[in-house]
PDB file of N, CA and C in Angstrom:
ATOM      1  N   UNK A   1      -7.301 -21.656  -7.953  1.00  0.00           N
ATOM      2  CA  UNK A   1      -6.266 -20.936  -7.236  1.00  0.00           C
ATOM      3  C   UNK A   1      -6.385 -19.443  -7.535  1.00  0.00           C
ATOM      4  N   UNK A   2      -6.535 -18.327  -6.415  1.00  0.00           N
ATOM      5  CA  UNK A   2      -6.567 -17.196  -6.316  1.00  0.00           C
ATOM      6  C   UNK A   2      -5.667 -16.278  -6.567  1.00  0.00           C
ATOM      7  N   UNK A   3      -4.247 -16.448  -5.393  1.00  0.00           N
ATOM      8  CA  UNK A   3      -2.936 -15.960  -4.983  1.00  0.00           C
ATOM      9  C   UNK A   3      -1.991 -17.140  -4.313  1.00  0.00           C
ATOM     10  N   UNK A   4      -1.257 -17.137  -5.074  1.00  0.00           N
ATOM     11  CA  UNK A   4       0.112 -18.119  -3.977  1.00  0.00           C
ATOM     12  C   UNK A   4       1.301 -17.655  -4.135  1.00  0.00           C
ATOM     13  N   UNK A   5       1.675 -17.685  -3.179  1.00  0.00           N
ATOM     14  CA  UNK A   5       3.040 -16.597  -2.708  1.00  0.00           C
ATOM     15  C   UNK A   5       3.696 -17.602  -2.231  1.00  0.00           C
ATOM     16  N   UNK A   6       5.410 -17.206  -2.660  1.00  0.00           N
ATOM     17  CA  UNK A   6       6.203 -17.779  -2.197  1.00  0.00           C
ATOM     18  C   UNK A   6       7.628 -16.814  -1.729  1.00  0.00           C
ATOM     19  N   UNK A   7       8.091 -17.437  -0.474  1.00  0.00           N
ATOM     20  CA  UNK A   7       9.174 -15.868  -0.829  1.00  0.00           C
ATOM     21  C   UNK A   7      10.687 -16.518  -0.416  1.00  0.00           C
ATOM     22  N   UNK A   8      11.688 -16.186  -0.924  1.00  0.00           N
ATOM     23  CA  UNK A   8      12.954 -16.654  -0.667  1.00  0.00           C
ATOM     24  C   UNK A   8      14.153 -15.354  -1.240  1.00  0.00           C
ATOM     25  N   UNK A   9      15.198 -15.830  -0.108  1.00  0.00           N
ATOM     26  CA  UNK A   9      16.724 -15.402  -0.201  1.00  0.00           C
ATOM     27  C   UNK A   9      17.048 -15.412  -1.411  1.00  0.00           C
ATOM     28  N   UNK A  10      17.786 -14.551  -2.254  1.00  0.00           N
ATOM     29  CA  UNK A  10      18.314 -14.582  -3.260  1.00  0.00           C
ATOM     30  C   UNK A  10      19.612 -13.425  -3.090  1.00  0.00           C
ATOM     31  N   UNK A  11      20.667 -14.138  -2.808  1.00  0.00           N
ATOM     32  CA  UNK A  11      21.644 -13.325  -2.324  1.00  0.00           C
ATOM     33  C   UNK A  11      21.490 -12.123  -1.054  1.00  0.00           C
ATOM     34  N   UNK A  12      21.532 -10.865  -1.097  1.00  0.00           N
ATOM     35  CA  UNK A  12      21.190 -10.282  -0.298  1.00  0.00           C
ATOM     36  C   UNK A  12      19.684  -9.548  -0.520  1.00  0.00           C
ATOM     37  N   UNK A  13      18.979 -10.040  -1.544  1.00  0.00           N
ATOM     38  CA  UNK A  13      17.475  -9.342  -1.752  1.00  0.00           C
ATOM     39  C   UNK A  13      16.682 -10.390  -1.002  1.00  0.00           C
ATOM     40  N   UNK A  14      15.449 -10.368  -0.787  1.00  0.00           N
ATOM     41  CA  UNK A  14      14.317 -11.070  -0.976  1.00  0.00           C
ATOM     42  C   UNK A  14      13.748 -10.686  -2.112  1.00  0.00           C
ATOM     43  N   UNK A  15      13.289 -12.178  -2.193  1.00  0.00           N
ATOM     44  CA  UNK A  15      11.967 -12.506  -3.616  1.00  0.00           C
ATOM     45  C   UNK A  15      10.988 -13.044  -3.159  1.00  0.00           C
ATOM     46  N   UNK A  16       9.879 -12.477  -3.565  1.00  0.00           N
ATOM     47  CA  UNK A  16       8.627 -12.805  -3.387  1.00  0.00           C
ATOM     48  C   UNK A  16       8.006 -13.170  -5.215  1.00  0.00           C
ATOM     49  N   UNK A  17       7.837 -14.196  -5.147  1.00  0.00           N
ATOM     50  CA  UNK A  17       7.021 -15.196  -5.948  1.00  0.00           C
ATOM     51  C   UNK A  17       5.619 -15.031  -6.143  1.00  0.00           C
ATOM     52  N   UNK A  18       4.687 -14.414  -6.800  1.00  0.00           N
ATOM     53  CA  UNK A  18       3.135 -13.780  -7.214  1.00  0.00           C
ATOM     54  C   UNK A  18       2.817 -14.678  -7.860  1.00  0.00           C
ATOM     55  N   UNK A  19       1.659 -15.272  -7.933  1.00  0.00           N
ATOM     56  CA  UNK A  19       1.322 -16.417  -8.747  1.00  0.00           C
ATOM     57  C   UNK A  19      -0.107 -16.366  -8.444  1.00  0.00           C
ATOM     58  N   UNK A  20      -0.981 -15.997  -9.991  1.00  0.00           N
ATOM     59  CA  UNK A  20      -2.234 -16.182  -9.754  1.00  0.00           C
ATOM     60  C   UNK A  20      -2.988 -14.534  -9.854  1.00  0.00           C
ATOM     61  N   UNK A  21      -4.453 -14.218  -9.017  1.00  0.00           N
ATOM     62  CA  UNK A  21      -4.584 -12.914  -9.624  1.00  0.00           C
ATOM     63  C   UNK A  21      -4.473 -12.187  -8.311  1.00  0.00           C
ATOM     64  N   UNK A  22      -4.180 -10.983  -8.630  1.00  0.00           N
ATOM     65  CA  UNK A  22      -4.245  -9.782  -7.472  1.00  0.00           C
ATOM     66  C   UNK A  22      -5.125  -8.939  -8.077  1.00  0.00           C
ATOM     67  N   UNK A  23      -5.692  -8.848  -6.611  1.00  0.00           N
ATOM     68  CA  UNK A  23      -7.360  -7.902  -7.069  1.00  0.00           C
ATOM     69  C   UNK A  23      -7.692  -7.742  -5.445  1.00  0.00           C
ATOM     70  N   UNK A  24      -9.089  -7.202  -5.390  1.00  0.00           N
ATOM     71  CA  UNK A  24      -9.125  -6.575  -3.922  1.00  0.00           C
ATOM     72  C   UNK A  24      -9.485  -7.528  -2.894  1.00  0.00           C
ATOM     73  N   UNK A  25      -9.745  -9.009  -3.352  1.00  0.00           N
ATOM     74  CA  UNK A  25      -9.810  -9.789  -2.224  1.00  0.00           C
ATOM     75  C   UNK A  25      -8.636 -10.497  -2.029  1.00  0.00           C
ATOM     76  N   UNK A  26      -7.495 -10.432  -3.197  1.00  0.00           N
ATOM     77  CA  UNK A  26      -6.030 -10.729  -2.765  1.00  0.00           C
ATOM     78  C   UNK A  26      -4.994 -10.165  -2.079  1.00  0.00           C
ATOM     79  N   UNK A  27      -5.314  -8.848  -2.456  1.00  0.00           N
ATOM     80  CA  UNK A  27      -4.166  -7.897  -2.243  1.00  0.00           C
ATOM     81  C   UNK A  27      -3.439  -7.872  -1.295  1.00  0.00           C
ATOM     82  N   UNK A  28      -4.690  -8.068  -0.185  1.00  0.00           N
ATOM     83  CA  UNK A  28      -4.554  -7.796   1.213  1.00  0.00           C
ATOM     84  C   UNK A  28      -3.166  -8.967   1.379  1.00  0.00           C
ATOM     85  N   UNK A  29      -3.423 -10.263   1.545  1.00  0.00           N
ATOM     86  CA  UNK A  29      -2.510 -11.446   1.243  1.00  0.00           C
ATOM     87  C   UNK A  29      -0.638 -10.822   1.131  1.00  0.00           C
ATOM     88  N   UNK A  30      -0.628 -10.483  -0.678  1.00  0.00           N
ATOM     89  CA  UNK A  30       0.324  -9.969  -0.889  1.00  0.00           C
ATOM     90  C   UNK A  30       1.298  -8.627  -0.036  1.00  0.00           C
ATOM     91  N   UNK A  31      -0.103  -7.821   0.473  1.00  0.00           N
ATOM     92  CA  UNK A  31       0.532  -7.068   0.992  1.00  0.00           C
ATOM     93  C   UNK A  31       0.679  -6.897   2.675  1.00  0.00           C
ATOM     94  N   UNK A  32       0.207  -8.255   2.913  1.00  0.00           N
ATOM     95  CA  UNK A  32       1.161  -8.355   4.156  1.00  0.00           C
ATOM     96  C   UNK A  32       2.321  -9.210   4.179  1.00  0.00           C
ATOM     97  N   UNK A  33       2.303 -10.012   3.153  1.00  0.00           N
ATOM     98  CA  UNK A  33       3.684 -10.893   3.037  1.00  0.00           C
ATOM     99  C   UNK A  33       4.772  -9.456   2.558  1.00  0.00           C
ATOM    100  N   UNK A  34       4.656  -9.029   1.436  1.00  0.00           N
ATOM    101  CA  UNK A  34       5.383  -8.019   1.589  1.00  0.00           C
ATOM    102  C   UNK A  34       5.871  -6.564   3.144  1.00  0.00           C
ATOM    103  N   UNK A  35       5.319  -6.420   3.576  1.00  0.00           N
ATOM    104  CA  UNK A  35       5.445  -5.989   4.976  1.00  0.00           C
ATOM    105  C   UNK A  35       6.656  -7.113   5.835  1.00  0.00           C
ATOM    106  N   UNK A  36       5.777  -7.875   6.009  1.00  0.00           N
ATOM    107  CA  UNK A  36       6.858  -9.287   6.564  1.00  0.00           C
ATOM    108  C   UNK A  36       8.118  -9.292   6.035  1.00  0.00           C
ATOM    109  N   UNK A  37       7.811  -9.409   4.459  1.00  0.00           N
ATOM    110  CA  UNK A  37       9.708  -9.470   4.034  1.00  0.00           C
ATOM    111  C   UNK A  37      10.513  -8.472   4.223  1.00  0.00           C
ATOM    112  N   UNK A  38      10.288  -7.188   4.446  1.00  0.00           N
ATOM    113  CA  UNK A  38      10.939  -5.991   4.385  1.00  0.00           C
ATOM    114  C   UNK A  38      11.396  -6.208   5.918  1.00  0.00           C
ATOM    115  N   UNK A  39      10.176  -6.604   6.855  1.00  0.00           N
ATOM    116  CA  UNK A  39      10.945  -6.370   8.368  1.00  0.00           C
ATOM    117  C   UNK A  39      11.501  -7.815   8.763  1.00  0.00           C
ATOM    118  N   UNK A  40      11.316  -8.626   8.096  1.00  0.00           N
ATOM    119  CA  UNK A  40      12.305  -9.772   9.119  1.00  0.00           C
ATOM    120  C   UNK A  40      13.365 -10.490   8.139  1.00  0.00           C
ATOM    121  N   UNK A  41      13.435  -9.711   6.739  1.00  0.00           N
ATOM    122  CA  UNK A  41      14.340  -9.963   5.495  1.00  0.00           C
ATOM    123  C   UNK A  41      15.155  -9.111   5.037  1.00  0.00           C
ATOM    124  N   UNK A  42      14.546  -8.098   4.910  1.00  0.00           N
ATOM    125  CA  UNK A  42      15.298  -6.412   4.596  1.00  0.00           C
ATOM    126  C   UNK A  42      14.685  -5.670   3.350  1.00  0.00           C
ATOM    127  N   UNK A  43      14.879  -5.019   3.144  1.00  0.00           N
ATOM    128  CA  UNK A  43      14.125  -3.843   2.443  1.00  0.00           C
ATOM    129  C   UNK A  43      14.706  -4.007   0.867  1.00  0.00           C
ATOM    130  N   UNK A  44      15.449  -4.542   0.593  1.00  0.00           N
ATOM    131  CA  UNK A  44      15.817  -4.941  -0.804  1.00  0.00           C
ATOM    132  C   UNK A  44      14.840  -6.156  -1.610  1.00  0.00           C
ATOM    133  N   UNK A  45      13.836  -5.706  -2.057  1.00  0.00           N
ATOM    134  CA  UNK A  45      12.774  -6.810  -2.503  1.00  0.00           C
ATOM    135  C   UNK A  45      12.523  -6.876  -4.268  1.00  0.00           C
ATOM    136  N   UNK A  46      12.525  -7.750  -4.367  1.00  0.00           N
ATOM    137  CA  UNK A  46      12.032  -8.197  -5.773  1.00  0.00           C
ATOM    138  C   UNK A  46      10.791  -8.911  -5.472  1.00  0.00           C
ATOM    139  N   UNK A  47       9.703  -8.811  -6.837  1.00  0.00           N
ATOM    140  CA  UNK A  47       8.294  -9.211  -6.507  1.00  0.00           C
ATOM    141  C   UNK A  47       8.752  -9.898  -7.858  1.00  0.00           C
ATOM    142  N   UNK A  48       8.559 -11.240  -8.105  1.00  0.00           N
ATOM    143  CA  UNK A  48       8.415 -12.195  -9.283  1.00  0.00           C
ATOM    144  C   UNK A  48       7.387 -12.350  -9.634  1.00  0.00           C
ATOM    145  N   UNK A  49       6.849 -11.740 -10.904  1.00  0.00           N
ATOM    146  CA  UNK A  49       5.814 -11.595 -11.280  1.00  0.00           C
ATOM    147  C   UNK A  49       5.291 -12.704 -12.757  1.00  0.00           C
ATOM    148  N   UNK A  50       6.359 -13.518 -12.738  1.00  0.00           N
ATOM    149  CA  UNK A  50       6.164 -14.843 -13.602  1.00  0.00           C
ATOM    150  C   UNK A  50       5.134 -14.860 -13.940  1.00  0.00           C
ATOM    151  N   UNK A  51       4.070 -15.468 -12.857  1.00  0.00           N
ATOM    152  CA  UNK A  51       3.348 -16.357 -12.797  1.00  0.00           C
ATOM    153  C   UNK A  51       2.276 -15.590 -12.340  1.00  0.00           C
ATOM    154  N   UNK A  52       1.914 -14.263 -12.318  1.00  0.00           N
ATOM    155  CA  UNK A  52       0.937 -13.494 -11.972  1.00  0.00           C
ATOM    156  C   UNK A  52       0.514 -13.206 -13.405  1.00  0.00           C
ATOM    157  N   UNK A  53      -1.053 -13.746 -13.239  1.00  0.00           N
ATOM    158  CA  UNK A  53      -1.984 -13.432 -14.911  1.00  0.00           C
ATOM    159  C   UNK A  53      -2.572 -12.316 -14.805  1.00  0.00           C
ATOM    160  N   UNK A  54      -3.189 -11.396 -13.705  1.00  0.00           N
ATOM    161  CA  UNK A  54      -4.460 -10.710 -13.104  1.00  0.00           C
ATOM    162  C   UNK A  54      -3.538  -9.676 -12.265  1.00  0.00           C
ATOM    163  N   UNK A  55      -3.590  -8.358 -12.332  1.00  0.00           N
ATOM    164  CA  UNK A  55      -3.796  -7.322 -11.378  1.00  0.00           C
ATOM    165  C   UNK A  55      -4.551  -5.897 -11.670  1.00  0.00           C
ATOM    166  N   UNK A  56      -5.684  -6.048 -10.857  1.00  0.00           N
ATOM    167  CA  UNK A  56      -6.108  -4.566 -10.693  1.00  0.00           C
ATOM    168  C   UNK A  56      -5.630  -3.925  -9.707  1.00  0.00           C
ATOM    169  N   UNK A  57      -6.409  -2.034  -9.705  1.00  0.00           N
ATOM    170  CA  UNK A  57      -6.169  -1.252  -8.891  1.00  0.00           C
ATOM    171  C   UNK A  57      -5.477  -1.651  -7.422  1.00  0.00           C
ATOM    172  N   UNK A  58      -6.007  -2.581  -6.988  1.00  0.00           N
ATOM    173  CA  UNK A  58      -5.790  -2.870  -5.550  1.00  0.00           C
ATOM    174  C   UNK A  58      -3.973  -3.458  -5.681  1.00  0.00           C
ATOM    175  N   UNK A  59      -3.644  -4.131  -6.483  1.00  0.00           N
ATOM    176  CA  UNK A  59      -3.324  -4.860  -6.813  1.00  0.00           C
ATOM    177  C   UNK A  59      -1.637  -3.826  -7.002  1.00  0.00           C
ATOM    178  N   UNK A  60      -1.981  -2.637  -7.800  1.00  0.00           N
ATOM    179  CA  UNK A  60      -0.928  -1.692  -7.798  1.00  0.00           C
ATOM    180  C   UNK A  60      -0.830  -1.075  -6.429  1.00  0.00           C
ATOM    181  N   UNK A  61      -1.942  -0.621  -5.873  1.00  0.00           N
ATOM    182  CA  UNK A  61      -1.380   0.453  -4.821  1.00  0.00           C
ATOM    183  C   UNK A  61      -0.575  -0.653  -3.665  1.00  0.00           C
ATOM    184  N   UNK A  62      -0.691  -1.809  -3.713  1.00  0.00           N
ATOM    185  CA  UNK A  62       0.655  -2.846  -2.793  1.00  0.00           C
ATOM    186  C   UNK A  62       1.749  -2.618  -3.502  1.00  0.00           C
ATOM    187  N   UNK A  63       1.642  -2.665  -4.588  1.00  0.00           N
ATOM    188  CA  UNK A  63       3.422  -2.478  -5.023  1.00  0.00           C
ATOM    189  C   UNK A  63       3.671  -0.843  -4.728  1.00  0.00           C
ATOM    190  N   UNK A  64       2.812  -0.089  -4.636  1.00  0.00           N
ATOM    191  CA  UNK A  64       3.118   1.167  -3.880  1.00  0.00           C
ATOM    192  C   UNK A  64       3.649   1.597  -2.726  1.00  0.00           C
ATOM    193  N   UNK A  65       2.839   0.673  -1.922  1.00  0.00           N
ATOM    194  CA  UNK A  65       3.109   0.586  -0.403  1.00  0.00           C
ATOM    195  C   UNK A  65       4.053  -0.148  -0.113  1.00  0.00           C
ATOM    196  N   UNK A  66       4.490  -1.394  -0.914  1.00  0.00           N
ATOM    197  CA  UNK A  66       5.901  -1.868  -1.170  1.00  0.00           C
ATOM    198  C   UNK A  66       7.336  -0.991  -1.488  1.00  0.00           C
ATOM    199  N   UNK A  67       7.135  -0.560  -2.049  1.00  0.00           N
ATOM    200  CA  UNK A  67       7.775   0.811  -2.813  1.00  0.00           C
ATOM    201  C   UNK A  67       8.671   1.599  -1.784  1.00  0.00           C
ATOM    202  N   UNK A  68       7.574   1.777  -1.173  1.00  0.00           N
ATOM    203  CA  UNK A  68       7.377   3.508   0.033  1.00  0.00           C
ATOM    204  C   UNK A  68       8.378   2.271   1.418  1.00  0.00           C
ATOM    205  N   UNK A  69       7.699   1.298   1.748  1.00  0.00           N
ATOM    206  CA  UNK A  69       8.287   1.000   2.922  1.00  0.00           C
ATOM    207  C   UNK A  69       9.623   0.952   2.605  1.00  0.00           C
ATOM    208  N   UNK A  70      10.247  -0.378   1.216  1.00  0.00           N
ATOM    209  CA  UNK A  70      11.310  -0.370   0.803  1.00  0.00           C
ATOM    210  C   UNK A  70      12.676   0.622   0.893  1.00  0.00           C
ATOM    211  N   UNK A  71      11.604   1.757   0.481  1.00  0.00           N
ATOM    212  CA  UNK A  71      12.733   2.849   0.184  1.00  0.00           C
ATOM    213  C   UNK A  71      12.783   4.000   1.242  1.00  0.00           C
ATOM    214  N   UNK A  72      11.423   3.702   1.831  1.00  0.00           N
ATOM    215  CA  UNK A  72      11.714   4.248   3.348  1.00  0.00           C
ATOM    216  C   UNK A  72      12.850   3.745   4.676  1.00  0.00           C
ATOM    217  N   UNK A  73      13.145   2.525   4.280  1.00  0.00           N
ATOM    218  CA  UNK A  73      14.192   1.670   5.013  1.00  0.00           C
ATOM    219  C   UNK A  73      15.610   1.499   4.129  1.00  0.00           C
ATOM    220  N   UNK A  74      15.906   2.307   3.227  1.00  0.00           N
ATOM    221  CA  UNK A  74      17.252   2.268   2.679  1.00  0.00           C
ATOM    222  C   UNK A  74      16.847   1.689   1.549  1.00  0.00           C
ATOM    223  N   UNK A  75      16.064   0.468   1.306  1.00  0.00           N
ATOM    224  CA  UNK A  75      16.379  -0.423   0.075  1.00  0.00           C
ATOM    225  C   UNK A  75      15.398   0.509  -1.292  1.00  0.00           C
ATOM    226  N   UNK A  76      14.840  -0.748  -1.828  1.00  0.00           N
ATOM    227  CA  UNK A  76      14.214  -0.695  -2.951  1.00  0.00           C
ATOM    228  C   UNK A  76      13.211  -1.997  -3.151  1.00  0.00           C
ATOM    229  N   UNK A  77      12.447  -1.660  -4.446  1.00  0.00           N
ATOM    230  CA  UNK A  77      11.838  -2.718  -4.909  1.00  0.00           C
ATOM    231  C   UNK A  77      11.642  -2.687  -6.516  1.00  0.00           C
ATOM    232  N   UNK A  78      12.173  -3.964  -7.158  1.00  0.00           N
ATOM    233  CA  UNK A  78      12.164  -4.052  -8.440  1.00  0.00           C
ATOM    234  C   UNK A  78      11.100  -5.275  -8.949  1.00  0.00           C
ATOM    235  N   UNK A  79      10.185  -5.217 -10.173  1.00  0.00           N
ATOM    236  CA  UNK A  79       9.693  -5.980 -10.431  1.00  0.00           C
ATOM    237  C   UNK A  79      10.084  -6.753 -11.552  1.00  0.00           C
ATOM    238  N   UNK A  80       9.686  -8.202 -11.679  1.00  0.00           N
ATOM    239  CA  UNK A  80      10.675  -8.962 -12.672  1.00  0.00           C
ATOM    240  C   UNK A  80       9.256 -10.079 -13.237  1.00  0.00           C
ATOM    241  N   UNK A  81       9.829 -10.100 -14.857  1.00  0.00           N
ATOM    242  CA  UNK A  81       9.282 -11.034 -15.679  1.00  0.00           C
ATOM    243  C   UNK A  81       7.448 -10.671 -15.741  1.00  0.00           C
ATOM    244  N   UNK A  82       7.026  -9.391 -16.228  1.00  0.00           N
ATOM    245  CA  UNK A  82       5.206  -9.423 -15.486  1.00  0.00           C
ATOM    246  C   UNK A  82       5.094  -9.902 -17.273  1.00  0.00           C
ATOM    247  N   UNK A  83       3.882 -10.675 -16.968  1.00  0.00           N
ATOM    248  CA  UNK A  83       3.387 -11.194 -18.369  1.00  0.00           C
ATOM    249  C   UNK A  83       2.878 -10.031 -18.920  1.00  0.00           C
ATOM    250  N   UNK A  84       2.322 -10.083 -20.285  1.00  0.00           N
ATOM    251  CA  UNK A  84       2.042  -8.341 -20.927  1.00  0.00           C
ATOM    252  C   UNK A  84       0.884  -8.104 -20.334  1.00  0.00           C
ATOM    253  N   UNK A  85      -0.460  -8.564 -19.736  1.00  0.00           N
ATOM    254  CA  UNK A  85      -1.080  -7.980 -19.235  1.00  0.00           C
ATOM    255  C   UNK A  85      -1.006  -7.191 -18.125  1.00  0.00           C
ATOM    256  N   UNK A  86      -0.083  -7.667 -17.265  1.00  0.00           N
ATOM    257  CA  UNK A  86       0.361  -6.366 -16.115  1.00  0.00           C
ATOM    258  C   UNK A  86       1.118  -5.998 -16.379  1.00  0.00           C
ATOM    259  N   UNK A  87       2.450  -6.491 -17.570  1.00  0.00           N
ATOM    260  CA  UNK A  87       3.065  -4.962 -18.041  1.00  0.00           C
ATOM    261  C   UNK A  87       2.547  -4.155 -18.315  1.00  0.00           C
ATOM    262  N   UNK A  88       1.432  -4.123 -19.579  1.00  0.00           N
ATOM    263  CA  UNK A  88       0.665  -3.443 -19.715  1.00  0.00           C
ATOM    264  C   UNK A  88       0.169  -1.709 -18.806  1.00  0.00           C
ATOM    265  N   UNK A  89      -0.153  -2.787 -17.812  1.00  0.00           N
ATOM    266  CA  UNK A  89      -1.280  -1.931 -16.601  1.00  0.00           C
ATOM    267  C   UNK A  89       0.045  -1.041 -16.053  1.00  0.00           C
ATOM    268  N   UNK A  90       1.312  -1.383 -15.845  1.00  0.00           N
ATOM    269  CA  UNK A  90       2.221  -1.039 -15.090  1.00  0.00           C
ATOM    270  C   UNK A  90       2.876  -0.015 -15.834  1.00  0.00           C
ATOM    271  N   UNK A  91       2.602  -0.005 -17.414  1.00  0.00           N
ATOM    272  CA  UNK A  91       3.324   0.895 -18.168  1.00  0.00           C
ATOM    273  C   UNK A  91       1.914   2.072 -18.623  1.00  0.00           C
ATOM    274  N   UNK A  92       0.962   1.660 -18.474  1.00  0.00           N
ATOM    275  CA  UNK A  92      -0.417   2.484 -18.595  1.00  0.00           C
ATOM    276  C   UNK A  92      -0.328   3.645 -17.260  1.00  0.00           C
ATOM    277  N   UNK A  93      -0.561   2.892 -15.958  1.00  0.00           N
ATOM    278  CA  UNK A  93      -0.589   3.502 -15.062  1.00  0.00           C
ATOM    279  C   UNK A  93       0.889   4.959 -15.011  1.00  0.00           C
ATOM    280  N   UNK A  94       1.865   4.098 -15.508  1.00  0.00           N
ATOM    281  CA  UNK A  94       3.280   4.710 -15.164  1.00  0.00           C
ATOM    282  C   UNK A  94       3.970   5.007 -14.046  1.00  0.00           C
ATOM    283  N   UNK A  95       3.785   3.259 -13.456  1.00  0.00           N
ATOM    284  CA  UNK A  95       4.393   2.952 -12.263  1.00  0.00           C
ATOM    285  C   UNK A  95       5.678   2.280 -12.404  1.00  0.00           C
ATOM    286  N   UNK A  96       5.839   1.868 -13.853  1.00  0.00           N
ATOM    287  CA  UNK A  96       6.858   1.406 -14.320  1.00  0.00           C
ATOM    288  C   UNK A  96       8.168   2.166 -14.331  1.00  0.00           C
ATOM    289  N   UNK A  97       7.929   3.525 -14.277  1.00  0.00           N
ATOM    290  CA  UNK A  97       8.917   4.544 -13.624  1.00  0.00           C
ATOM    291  C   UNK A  97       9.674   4.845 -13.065  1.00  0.00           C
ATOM    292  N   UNK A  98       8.541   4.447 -11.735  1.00  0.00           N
ATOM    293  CA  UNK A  98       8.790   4.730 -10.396  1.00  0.00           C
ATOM    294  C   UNK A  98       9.760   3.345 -10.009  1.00  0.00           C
ATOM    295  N   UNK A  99       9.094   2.389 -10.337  1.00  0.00           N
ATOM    296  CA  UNK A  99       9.316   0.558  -9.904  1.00  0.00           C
ATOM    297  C   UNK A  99       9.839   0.137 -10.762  1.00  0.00           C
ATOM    298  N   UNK A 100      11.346  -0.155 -11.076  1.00  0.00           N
ATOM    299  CA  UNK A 100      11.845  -0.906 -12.204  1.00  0.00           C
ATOM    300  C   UNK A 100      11.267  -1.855 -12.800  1.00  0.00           C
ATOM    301  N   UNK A 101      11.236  -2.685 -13.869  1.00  0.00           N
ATOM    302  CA  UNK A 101      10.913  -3.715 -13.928  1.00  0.00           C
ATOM    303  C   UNK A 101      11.928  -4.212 -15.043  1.00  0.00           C
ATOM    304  N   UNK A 102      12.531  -5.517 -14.617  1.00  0.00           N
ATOM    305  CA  UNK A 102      13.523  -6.675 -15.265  1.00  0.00           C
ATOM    306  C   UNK A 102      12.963  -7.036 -15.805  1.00  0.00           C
ATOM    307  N   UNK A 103      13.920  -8.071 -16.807  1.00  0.00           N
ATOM    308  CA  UNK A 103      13.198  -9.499 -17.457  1.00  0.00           C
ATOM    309  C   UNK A 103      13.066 -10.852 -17.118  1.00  0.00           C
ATOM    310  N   UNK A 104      14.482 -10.756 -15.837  1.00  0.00           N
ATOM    311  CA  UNK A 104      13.757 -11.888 -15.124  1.00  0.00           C
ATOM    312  C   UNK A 104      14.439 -11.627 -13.211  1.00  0.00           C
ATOM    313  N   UNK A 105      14.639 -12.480 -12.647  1.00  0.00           N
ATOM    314  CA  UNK A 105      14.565 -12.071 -11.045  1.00  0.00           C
ATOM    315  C   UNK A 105      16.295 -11.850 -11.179  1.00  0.00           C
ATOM    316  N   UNK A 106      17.385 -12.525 -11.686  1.00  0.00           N
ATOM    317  CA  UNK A 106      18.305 -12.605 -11.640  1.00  0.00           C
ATOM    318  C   UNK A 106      18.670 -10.920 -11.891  1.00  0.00           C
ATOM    319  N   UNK A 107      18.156 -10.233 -12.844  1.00  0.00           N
ATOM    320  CA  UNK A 107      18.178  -9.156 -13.318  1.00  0.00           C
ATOM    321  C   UNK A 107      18.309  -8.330 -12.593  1.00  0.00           C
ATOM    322  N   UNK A 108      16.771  -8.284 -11.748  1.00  0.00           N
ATOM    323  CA  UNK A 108      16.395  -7.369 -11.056  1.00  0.00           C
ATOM    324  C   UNK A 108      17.067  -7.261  -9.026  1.00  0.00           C
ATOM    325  N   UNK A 109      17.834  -8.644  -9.058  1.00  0.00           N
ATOM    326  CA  UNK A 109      18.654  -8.765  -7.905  1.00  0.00           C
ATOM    327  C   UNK A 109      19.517  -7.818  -7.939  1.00  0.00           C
ATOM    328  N   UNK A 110      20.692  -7.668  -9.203  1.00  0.00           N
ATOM    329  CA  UNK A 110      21.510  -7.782  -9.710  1.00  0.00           C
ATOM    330  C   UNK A 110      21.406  -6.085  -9.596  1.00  0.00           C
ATOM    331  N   UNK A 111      19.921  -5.657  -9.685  1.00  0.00           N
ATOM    332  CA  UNK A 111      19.710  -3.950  -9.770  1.00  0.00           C
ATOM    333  C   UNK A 111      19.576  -3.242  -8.801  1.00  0.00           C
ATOM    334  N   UNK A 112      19.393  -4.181  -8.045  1.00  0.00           N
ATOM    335  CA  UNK A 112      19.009  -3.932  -6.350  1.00  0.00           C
ATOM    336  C   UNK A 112      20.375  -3.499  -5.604  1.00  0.00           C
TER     337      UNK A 112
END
């Protein structure tokens, strides 16, 4: 298993469910489901990052472009639960900044 996405209602946010690695033959995947949730869900998004082991470069500039649409349409986007290797990358890069990140989805609804 590569990428499996799952995405659901959680009060008035969407959650999108990451599971598996993001890299440049995934990304693409993630970042059209994200597109999708913003326009037929709304712009308040959480990315659940549970279950995501793997992200490179490619892998950040979607939560970028996540970011930008989000907050280009009123909302936001918060990230929740990343195991330490993409905390890691997320606090290296210092996108963690920009993109909240919770400890778990309830959290990051709750911030939204």
């Amino acid at each position: 298993m590569k990428l499996r996405l799952a995405r659901r209602a959680v009060g008035d946010a969407v959650v999108v469910a990451v599971e598996g690695e993001l890299d440049l033959f995934t990304a693409p995947f993630l970042r059209d489901e994200v597109r999708d949730a913003i326009k037929l869900d709304g712009s308040r998004l959480v990315l659940d990052l549970t279950s995501l082991s793997f992200m490179d470069s490619s892998g950040l500039s979607v939560l970028i472009e996540a970011w930008r649409l989000a907050t280009g349409q009123g909302g936001g986007v918060c990230l929740a639960a990343p195991q330490a290797p993409v905390a890691r990358i997320l606090r290296t890069t210092g996108l963690d900044r920009r993109i909240k990140v919770y400890p778990d989805v309830g959290a990051a609804v709750e911030a939204l």
